[in-house]
N, C-alpha and C. Protein backbone atom coordinates (compact mmCIF):
# COMPACT_ATOMS: atom_id res chain seq x y z
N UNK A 1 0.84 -1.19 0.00
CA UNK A 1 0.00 0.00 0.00
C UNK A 1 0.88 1.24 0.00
N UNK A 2 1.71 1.43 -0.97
CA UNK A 2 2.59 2.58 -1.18
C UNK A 2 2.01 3.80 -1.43
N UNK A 3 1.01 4.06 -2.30
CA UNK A 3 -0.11 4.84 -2.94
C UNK A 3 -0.56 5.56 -1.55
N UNK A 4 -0.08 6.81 -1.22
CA UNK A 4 -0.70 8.11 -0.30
C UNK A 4 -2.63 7.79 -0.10
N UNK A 5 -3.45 8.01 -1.39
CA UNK A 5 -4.39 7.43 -1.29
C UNK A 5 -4.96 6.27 -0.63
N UNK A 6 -4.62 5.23 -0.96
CA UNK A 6 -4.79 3.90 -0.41
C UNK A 6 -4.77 4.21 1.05
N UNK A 7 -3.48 4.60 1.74
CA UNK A 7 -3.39 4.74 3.00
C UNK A 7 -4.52 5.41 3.37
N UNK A 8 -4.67 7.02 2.94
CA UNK A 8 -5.65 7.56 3.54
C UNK A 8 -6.92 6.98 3.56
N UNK A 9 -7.33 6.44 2.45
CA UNK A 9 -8.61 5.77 2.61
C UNK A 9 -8.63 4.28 3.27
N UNK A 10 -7.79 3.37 3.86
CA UNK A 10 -7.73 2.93 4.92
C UNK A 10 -8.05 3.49 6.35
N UNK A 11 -7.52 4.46 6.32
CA UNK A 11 -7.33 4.80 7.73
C UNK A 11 -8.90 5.71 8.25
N UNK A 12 -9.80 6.03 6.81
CA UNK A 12 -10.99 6.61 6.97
C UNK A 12 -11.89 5.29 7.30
N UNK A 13 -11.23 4.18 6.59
CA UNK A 13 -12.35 2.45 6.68
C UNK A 13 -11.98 2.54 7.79
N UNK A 14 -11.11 2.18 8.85
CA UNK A 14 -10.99 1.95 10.03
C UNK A 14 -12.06 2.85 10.98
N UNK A 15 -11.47 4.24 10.83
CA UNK A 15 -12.30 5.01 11.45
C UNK A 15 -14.06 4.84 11.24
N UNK A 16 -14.45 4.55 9.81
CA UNK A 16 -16.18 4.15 10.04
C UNK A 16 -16.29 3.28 10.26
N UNK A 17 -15.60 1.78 9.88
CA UNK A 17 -15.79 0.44 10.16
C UNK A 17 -16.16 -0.34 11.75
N UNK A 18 -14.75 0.91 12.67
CA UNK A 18 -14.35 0.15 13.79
C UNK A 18 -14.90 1.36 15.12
N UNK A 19 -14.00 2.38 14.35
CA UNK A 19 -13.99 3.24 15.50
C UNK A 19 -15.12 3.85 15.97
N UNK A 20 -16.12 4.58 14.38
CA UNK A 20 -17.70 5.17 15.30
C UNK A 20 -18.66 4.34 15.62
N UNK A 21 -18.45 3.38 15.43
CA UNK A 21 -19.33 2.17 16.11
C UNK A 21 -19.13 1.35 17.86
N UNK A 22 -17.43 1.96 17.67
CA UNK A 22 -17.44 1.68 19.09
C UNK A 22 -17.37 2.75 20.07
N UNK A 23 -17.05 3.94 19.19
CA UNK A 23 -17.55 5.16 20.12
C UNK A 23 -19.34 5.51 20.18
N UNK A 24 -19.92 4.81 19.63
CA UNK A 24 -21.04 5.17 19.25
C UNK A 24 -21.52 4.12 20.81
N UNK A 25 -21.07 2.96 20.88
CA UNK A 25 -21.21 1.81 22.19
C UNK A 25 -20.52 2.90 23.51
N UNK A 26 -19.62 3.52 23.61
CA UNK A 26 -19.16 4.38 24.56
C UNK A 26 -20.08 5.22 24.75
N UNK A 27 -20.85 6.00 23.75
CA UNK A 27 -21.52 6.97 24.15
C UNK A 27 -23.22 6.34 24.86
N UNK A 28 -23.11 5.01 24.66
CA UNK A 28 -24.54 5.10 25.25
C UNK A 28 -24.50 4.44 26.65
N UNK A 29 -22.87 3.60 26.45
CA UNK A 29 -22.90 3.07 28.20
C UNK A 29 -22.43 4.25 29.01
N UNK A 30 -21.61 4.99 28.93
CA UNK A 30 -21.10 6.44 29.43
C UNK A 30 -21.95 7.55 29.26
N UNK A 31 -22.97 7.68 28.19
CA UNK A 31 -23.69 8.63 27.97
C UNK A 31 -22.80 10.14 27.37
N UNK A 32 -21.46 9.86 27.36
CA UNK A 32 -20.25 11.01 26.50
C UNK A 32 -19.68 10.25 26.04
N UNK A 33 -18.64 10.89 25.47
CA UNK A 33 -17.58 10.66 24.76
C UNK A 33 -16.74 11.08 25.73
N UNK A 34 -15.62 10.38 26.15
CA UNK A 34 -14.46 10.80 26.98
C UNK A 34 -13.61 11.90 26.23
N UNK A 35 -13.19 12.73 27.28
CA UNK A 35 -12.58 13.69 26.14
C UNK A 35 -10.65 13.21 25.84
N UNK A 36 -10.47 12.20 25.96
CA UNK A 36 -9.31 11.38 25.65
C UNK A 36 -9.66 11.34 24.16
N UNK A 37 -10.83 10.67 23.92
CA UNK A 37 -11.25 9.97 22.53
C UNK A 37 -11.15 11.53 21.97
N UNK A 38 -11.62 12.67 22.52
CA UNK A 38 -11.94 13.45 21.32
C UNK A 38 -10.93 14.26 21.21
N UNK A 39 -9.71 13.99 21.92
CA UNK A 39 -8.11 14.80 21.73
C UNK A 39 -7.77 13.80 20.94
N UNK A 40 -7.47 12.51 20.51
CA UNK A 40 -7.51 11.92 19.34
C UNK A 40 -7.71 12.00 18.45
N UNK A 41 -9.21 12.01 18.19
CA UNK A 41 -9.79 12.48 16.60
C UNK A 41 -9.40 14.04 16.45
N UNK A 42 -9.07 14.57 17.13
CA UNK A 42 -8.78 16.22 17.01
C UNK A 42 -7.27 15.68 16.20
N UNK A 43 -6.64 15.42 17.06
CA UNK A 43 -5.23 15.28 16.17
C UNK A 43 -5.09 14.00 15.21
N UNK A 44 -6.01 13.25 14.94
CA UNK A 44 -5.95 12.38 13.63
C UNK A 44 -6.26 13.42 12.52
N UNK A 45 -7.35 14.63 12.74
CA UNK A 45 -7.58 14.97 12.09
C UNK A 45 -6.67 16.50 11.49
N UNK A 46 -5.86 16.65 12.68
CA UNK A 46 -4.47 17.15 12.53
C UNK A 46 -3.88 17.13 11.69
N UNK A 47 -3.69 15.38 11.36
CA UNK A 47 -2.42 15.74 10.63
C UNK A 47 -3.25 14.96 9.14
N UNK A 48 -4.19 14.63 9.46
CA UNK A 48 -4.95 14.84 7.56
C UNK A 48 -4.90 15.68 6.58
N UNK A 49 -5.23 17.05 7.96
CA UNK A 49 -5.28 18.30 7.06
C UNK A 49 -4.02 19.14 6.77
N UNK A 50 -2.66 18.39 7.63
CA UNK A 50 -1.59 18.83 7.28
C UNK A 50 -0.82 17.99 6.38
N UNK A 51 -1.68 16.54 5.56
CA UNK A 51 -1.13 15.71 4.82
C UNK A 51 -1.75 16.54 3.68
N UNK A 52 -3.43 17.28 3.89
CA UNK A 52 -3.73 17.70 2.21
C UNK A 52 -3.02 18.92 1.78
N UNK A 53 -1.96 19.70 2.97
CA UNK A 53 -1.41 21.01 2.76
C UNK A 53 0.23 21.07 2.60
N UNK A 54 0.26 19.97 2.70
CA UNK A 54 1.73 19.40 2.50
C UNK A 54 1.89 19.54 1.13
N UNK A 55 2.87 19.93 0.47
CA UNK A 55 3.30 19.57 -0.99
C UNK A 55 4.72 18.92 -0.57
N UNK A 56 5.49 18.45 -0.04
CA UNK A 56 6.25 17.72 0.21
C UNK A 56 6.33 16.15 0.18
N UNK A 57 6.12 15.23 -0.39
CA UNK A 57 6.09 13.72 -0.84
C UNK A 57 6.19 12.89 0.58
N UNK A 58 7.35 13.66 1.13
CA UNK A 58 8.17 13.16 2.30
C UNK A 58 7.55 13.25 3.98
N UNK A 59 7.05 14.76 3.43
CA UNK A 59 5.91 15.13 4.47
C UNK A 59 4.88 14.67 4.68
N UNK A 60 4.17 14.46 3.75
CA UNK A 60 2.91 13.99 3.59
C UNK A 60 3.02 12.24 3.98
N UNK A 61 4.09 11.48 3.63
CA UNK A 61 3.83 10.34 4.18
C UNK A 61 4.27 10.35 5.89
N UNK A 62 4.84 11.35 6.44
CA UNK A 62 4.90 11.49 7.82
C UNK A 62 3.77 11.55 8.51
N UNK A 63 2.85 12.33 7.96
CA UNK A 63 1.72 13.12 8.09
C UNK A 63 0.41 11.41 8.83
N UNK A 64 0.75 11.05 7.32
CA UNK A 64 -0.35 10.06 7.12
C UNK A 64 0.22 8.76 7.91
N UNK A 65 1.49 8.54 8.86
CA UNK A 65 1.88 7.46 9.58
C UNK A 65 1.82 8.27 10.83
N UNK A 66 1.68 9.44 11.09
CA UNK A 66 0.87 10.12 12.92
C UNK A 66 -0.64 9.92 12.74
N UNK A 67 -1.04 9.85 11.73
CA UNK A 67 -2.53 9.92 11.59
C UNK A 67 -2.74 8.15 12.15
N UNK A 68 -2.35 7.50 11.18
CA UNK A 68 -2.38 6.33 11.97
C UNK A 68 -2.10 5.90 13.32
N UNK A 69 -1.15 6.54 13.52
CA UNK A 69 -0.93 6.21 15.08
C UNK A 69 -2.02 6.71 15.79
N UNK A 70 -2.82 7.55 15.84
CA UNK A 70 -3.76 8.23 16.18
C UNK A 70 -5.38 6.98 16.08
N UNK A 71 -5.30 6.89 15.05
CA UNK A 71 -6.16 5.76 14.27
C UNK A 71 -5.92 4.77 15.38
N UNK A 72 -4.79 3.78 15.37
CA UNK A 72 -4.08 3.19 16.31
C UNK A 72 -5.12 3.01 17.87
N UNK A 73 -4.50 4.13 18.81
CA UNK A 73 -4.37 4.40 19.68
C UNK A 73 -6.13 4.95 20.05
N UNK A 74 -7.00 5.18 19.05
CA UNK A 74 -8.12 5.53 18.93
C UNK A 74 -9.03 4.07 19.66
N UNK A 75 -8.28 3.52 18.69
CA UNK A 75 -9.10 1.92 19.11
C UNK A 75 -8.75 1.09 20.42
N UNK A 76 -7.50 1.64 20.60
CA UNK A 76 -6.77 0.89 21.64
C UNK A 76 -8.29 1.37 23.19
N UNK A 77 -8.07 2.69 23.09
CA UNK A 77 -8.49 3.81 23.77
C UNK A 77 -10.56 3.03 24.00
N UNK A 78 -10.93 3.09 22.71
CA UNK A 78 -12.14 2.73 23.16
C UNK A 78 -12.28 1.19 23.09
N UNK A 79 -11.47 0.10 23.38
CA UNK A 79 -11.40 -0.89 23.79
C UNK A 79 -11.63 -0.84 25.47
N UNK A 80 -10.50 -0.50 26.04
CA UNK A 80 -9.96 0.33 27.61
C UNK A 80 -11.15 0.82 28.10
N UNK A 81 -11.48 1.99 27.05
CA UNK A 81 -13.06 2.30 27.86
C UNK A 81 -14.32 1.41 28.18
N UNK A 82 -14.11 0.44 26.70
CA UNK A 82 -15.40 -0.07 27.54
C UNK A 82 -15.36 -1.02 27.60
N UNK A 83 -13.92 -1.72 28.22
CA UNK A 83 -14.06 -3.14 29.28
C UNK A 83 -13.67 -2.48 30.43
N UNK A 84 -13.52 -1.21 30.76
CA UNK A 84 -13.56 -0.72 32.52
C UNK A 84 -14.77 -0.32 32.86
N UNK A 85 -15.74 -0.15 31.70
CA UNK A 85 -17.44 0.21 32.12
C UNK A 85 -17.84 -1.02 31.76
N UNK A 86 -17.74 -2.07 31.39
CA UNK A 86 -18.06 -3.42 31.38
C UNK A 86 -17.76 -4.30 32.47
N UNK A 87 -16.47 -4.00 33.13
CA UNK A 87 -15.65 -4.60 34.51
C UNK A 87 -16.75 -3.81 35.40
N UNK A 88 -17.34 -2.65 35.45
CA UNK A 88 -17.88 -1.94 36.80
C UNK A 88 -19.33 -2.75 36.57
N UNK A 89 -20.23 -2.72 35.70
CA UNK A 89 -21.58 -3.47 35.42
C UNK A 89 -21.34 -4.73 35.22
N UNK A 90 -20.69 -5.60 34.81
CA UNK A 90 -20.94 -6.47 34.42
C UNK A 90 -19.91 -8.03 35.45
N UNK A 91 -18.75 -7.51 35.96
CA UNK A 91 -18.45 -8.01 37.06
C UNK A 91 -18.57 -7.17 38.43
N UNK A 92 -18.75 -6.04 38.86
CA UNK A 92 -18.65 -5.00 40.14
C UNK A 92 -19.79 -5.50 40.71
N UNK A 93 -20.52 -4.91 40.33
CA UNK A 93 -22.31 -4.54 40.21
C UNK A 93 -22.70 -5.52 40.51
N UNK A 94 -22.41 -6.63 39.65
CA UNK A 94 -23.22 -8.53 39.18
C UNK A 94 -22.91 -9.13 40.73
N UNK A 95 -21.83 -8.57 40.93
CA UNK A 95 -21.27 -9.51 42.34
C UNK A 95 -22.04 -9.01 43.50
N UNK A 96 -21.96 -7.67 43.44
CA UNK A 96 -22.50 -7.04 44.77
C UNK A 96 -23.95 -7.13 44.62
N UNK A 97 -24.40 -7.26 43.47
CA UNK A 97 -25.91 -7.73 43.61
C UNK A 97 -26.22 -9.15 44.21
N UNK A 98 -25.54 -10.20 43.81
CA UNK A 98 -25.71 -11.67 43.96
C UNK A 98 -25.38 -12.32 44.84
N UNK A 99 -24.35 -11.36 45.97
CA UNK A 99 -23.12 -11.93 46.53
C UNK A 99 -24.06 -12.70 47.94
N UNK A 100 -25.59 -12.95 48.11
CA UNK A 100 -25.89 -14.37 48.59
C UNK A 100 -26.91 -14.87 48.03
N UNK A 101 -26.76 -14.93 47.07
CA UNK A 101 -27.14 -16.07 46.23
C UNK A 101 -26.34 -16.90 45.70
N UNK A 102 -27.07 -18.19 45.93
CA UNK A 102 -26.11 -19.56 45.46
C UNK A 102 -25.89 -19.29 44.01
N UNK A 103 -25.35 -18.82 43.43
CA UNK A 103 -25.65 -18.90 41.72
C UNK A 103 -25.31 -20.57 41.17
N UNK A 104 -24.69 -21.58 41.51
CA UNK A 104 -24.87 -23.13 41.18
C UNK A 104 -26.22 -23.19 40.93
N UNK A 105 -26.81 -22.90 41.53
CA UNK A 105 -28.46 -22.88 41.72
C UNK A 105 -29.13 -22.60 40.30
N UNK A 106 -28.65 -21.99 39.90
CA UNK A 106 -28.96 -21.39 38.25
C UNK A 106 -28.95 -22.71 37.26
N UNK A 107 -29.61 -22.86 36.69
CA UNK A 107 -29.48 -23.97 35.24
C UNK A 107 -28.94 -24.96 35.56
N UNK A 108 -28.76 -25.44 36.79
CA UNK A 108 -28.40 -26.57 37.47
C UNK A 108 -27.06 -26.54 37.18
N UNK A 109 -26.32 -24.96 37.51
CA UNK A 109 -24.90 -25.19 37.43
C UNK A 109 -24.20 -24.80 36.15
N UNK A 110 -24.72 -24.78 34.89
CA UNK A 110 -24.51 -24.21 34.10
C UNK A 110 -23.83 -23.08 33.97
N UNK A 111 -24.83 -22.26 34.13
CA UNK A 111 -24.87 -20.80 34.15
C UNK A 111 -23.55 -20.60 34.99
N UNK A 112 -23.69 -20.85 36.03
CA UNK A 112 -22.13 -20.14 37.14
C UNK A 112 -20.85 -20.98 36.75
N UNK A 113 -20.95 -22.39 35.86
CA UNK A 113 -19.83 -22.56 35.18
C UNK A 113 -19.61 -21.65 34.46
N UNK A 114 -20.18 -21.48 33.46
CA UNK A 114 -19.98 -20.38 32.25
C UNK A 114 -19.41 -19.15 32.08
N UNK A 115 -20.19 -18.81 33.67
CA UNK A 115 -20.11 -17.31 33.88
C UNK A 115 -18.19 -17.15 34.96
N UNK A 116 -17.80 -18.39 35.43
CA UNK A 116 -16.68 -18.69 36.17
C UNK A 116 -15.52 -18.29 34.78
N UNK A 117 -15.93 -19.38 33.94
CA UNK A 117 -15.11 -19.48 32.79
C UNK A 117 -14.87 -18.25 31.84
N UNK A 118 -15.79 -17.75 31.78
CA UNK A 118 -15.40 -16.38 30.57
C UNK A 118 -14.86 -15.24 31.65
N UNK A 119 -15.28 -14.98 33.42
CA UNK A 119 -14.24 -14.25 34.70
C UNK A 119 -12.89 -14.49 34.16
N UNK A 120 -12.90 -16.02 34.33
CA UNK A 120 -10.99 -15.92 34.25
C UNK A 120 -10.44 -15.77 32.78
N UNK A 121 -11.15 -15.96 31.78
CA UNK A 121 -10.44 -15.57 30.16
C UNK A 121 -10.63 -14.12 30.23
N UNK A 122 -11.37 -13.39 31.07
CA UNK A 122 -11.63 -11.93 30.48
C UNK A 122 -9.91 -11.35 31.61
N UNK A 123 -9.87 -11.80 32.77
CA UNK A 123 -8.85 -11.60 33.48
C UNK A 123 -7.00 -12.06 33.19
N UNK A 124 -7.41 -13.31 32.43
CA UNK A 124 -6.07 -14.02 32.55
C UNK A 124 -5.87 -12.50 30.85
N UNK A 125 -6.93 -12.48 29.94
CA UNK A 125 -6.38 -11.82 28.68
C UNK A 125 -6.31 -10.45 28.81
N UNK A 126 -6.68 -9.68 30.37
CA UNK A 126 -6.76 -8.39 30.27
C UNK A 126 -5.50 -7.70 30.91
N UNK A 127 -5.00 -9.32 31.76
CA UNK A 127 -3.19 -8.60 32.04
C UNK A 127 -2.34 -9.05 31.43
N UNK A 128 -2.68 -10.28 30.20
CA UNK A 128 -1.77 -10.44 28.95
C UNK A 128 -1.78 -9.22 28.63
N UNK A 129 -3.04 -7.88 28.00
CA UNK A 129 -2.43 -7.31 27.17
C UNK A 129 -2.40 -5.71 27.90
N UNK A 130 -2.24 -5.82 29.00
CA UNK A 130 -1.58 -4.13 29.87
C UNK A 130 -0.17 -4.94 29.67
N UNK A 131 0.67 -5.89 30.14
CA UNK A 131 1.55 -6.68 30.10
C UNK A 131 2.45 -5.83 28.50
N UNK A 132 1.83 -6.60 27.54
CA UNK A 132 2.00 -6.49 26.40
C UNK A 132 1.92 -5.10 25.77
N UNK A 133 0.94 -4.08 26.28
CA UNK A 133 1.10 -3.05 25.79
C UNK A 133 2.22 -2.49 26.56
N UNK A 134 2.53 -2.36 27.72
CA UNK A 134 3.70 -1.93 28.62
C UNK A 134 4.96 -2.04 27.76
N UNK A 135 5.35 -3.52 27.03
CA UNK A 135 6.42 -3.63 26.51
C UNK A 135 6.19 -3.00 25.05
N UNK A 136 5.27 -2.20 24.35
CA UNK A 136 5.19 -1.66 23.26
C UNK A 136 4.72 -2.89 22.17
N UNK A 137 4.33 -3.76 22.65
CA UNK A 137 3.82 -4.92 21.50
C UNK A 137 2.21 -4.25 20.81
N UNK A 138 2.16 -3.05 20.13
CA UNK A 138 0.86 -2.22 20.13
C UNK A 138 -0.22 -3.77 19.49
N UNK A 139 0.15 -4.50 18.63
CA UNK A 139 -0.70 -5.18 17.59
C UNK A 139 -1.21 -6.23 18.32
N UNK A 140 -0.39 -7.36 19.36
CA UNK A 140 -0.94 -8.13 20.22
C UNK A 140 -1.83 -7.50 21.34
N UNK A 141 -1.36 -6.82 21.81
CA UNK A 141 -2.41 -6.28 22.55
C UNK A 141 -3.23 -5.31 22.37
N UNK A 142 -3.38 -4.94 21.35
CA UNK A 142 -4.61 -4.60 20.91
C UNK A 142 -5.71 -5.80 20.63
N UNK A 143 -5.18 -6.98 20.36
CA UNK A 143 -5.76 -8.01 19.45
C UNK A 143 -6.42 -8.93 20.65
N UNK A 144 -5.41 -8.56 22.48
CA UNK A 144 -6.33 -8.98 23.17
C UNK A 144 -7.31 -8.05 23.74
N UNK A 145 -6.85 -6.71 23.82
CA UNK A 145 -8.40 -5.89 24.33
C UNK A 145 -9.22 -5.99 23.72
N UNK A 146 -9.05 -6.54 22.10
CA UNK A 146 -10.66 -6.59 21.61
C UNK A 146 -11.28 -8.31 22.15
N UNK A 147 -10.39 -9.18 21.70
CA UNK A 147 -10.47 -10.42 22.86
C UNK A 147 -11.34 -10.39 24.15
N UNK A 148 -10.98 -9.13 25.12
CA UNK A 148 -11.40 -9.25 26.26
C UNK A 148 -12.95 -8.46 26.19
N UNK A 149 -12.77 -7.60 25.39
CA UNK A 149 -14.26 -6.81 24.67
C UNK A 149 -15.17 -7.89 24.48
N UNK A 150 -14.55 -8.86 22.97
CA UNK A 150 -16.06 -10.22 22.65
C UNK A 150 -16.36 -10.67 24.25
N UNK A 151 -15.17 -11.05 25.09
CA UNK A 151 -15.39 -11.64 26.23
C UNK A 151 -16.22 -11.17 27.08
N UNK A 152 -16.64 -9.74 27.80
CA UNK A 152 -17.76 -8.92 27.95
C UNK A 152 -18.90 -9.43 27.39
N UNK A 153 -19.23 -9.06 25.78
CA UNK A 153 -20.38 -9.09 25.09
C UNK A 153 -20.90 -10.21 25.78
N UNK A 154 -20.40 -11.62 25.62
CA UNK A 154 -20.95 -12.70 25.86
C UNK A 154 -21.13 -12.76 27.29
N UNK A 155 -20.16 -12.14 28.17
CA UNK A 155 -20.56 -12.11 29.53
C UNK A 155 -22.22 -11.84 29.52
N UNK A 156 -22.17 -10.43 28.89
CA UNK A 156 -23.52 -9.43 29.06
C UNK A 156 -24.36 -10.35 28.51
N UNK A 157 -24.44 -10.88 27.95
CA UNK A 157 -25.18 -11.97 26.63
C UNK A 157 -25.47 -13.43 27.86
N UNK A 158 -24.22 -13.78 28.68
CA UNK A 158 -25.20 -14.73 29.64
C UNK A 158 -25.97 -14.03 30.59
N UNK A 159 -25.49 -13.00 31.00
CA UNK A 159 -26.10 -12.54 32.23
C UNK A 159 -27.90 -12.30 31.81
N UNK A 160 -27.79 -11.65 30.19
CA UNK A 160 -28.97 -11.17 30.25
C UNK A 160 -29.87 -12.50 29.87
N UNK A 161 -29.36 -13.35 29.27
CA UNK A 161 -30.34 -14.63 29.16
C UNK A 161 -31.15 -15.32 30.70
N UNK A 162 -29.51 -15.25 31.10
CA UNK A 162 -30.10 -15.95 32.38
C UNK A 162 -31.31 -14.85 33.66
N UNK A 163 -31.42 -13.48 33.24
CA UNK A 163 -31.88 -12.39 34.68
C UNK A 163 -33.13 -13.22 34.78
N UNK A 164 -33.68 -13.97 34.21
CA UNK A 164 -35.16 -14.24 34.88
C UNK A 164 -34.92 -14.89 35.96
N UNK A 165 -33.90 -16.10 35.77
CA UNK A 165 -33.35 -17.38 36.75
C UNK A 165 -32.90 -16.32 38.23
N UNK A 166 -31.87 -15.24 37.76
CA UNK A 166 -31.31 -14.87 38.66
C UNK A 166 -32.03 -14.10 39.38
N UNK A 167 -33.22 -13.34 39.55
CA UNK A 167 -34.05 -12.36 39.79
C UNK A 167 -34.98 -13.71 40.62
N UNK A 168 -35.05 -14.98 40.20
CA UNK A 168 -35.91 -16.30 40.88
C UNK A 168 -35.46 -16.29 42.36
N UNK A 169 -33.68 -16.71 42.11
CA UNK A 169 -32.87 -17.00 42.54
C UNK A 169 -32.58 -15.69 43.83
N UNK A 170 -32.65 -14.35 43.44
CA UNK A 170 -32.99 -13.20 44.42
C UNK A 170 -34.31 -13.36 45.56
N UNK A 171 -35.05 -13.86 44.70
CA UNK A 171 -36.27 -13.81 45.45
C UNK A 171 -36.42 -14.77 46.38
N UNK A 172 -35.95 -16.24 45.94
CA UNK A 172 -35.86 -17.21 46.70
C UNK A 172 -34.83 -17.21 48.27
N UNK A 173 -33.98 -16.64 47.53
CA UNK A 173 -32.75 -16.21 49.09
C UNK A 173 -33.52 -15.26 49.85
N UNK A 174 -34.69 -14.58 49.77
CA UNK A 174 -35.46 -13.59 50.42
C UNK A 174 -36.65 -13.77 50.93
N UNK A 175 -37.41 -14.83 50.27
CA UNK A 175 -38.37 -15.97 51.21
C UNK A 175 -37.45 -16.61 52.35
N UNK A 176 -36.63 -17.37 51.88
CA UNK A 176 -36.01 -18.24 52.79
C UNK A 176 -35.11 -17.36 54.04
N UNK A 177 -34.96 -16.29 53.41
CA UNK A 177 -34.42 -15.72 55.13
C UNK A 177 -35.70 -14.79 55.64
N UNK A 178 -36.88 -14.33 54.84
CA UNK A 178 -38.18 -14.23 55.92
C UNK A 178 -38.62 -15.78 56.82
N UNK A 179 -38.52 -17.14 56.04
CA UNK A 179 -39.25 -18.13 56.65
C UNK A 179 -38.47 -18.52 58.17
N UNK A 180 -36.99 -18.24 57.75
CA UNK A 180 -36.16 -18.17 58.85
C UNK A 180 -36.31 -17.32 60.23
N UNK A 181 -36.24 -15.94 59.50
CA UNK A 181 -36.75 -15.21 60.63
C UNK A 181 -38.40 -15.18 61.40
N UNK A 182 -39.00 -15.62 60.77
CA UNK A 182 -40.25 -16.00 61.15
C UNK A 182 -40.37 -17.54 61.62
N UNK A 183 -39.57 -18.05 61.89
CA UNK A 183 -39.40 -19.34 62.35
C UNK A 183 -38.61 -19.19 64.13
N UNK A 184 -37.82 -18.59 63.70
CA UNK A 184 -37.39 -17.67 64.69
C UNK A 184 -38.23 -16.92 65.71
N UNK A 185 -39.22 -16.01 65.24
CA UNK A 185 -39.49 -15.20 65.85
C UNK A 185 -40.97 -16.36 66.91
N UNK A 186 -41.50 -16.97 65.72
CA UNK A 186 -42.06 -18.35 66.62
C UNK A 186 -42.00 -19.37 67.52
N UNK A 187 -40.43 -19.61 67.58
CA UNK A 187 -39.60 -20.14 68.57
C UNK A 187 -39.69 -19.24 69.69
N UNK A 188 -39.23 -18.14 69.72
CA UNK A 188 -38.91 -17.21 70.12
C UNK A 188 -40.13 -16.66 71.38
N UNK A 189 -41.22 -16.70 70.72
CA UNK A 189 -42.79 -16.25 71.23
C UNK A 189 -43.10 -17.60 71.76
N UNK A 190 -43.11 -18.89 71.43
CA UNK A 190 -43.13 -20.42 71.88
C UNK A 190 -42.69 -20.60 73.25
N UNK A 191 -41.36 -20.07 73.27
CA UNK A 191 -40.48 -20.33 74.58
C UNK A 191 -40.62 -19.35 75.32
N UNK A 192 -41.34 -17.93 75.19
CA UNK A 192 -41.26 -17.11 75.96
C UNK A 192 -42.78 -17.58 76.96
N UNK A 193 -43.76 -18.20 76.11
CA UNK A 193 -45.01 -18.53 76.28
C UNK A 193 -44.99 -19.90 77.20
N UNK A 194 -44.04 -21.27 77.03
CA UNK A 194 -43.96 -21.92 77.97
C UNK A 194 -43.23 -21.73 78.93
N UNK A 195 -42.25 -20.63 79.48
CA UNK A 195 -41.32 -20.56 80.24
C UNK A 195 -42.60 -19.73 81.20
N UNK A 196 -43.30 -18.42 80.78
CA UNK A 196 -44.58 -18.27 81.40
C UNK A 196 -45.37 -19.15 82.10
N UNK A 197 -45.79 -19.76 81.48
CA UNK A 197 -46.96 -20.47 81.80
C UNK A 197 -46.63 -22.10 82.21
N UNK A 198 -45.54 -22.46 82.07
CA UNK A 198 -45.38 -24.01 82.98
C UNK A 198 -44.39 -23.63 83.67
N UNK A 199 -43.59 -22.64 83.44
CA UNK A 199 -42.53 -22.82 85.01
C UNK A 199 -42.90 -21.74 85.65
């Protein structure tokens, strides 16, 4: 892809293909756009307009390899964003909602296998690639933040199949500690009533 063109119109496919679709997913779990993302597109679009004002051959392919990096680092960026708003809803939240409920209890076990199994691939692949980006490997770890992204979706994708089970499963841990405490409180009134009245 030697051709100035070619490049640029790559780097515009990326940007509609990848990038406003996943800023478009940022803006509705965040409700903004982080202004990280939009000092990015500010300077992707930097150096576009200093690639169409360039008459220099030499310049202009400088131009159009910061733009990429930009491009780059665009995606990296809204990967990051939204497996740390995916980590707060979708493991934070999930836990502190559930945290007594049996979840085994679910699909006869299923479900909290499943949901065990895609925890540790979203974890074991999300410090492969801070790991990996640390040492400047930009392409592998990019290749696992989107990795750990599908890994989310499907998280969100069991969780939401299963909310009827789990919302059962809420309710049931909440009978059973009223029947308790009302079992209790019957004991309770029982023994206060024979300790009265026979001794």
């Amino acid at each position: 892809m030697n051709n100035p063109n070619d490049k640029l119109s790559a780097l515009y496919n990326s940007y509609n293909t990848l990038i406003k679709p996943l800023i478009g997913e940022i803006e509705v779990r965040y409700e903004c756009i982080p202004v990280q993302l939009l000092n990015e597109i500010r300077a992707f679009n930097d150096h576009i307009a200093r690639y169409f004002n360039s008459s220099n051959d030499n310049n202009s392919e400088i131009q159009l390899t910061k733009a990429n990096g930009h491009i780059e680092r665009l995606i990296l960026d809204c990967y990051k964003f939204l497996n740390v708003e995916f980590h707060k809803q979708l493991i934070k939240t999930f836990q502190k909602r559930t945290k007594n409920i049996d979840l085994t209890t679910i699909s006869n076990g299923e479900f909290y296998i499943a949901y065990k199994k895609l925890i540790h691939q979203i974890n074991k692949e999300l410090k492969e690639a801070k790991l990996l980006e640390t040492n400047e490997n930009k392409v592998f770890s990019l290749n696992l933040y989107q990795n750990v992204y599908n890994s989310f979706i499907q998280l969100e994708n069991l969780l939401n199949d299963n909310e009827t089970h789990i919302i059962w499963s809420k309710a049931k841990f909440s009978i059973n500690k009223l029947i308790k405490f009302l079992l209790w409180l019957a004991a309770a009134v029982a023994s206060g009533f024979v300790s009265k009245y026979f001794f």
